[in-house]
Protein backbone atom coordinates (compact mmCIF):
# COMPACT_ATOMS: atom_id res chain seq x y z
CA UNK A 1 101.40 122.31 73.01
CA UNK A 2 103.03 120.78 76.05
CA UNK A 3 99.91 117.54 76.34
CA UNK A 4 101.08 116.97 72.59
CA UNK A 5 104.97 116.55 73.23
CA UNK A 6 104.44 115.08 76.46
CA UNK A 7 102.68 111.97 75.22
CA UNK A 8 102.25 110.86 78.46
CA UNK A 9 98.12 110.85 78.97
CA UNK A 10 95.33 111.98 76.80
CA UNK A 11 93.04 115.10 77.73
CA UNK A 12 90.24 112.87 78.99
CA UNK A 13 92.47 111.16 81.58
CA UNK A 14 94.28 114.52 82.58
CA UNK A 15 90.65 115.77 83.21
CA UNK A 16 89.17 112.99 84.95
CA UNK A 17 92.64 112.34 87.29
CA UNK A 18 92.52 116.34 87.77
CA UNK A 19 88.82 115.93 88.60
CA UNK A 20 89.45 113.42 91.29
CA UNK A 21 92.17 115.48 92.94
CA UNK A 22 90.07 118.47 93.20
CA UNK A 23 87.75 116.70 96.30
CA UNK A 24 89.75 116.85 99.20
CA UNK A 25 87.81 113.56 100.37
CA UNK A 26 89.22 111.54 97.53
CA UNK A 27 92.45 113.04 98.26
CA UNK A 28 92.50 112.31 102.15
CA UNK A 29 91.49 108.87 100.57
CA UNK A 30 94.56 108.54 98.33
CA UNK A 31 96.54 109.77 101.40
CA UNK A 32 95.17 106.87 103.17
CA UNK A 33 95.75 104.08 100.61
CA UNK A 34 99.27 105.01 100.27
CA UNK A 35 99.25 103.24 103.57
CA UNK A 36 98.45 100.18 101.74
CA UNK A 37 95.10 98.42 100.11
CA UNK A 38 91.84 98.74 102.42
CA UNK A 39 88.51 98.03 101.81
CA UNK A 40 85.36 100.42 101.72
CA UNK A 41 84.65 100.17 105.48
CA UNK A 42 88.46 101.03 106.78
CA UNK A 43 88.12 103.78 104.04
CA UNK A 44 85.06 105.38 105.53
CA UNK A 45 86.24 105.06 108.93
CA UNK A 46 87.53 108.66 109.65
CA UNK A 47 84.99 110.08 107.51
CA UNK A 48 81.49 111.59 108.98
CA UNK A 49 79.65 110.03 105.72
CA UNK A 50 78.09 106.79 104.91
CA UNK A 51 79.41 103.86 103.10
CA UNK A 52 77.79 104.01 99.81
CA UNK A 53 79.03 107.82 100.02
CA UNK A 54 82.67 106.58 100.23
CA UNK A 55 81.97 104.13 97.59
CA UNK A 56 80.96 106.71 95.05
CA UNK A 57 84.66 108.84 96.03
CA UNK A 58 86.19 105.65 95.10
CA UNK A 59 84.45 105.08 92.00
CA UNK A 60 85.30 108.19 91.08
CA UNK A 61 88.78 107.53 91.68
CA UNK A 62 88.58 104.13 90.10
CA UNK A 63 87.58 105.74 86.81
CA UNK A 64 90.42 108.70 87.16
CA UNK A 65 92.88 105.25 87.12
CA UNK A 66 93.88 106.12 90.48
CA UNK A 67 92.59 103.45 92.57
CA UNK A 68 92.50 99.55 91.61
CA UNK A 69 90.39 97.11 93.80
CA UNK A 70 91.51 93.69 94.05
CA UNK A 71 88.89 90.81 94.57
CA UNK A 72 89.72 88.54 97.96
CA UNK A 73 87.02 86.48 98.27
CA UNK A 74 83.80 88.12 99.78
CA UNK A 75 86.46 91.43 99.80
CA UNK A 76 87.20 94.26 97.79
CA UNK A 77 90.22 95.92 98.96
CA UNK A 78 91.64 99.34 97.14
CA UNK A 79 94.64 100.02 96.15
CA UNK A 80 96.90 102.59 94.77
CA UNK A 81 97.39 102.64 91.12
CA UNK A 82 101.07 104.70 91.33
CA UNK A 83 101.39 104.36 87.56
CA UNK A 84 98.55 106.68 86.74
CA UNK A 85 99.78 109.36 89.45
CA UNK A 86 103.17 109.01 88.21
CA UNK A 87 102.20 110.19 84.87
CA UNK A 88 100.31 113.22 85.88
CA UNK A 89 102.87 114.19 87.58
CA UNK A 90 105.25 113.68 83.98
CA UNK A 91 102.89 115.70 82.57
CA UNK A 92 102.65 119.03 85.26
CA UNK A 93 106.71 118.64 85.09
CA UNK A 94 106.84 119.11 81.49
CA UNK A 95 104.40 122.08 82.10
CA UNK A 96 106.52 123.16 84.00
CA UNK A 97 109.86 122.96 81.69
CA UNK A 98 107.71 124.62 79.17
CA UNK A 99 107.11 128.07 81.78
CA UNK A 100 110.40 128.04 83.48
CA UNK A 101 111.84 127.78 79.50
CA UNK A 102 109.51 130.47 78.66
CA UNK A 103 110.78 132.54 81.69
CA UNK A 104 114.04 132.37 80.72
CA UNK A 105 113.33 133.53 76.89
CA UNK A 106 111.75 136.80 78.59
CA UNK A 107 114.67 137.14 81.39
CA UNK A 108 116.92 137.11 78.14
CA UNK A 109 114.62 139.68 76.42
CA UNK A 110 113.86 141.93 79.05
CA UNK A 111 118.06 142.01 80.17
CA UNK A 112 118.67 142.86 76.08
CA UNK A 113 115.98 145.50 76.62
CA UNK A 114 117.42 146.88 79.20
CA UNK A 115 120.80 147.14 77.76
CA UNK A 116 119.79 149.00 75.06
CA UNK A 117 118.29 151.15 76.98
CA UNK A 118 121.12 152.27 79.22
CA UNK A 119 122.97 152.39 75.62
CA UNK A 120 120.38 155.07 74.43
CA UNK A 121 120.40 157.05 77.55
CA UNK A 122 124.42 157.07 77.68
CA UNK A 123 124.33 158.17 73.85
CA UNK A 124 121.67 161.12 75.05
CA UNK A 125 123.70 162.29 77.77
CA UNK A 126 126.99 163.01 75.45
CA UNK A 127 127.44 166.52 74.89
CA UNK A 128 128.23 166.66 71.09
């Protein structure tokens, strides 16, 4: 299969990244530390939910490998972990040269099919 050849994460990680993308809090979150690191409180500032709310998003995020929080003294800042991203990403692109290859088999088959069939009909059509 296409996880196999990829090599690039195992199922586990592809489920729990996948998992974390799915909430479109955690995603408006990633959005947000792309900016750069902030800490739990500038994270749940344009959010209508309490702090210990936006500190389970990030723990799920955390786990997914998404998010990495630095320790600044009495701080925690987040921050986002690109490298884990990155290879999700490897791995939906080598999806996707898997379909588009598959595609291209059946464009091959379907325009051989086709052929022969004009061949048939052109065959049918000769008076003898």
């Amino acid at each position: 299969m296409v996880i196999e050849q990829s090599g690039y994460l195992t199922e586990s990680q592809l489920d729990g990244i996948f998992g974390a993308l799915a909430d479109p809090t955690r995603r408006a979150m990633l959005k947000q530390l792309a900016g750069g690191a902030a800490t739990v409180t500038e994270l749940a500032a344009p959010f209508a939910m309490s702090q210990p709310a936006i500190s389970k998003h990030l723990k799920v995020l955390e786990h997914a490998g998404l998010v990495e929080r630095d320790i600044d003294r009495q701080r925690r800042p987040a921050r986002l972990n690109g490298a884990q991203l990155a290879a999700a990403v490897a791995w939906l692109e080598a999806l996707q040269a898997f379909w588009e290859g598959s595609f291209d088999q059946l464009d091959a088959v379907l325009a051989e099919m086709q052929s022969t069939a004009q061949l048939t009909q052109r065959k049918q059509r000769k008076p003898t």
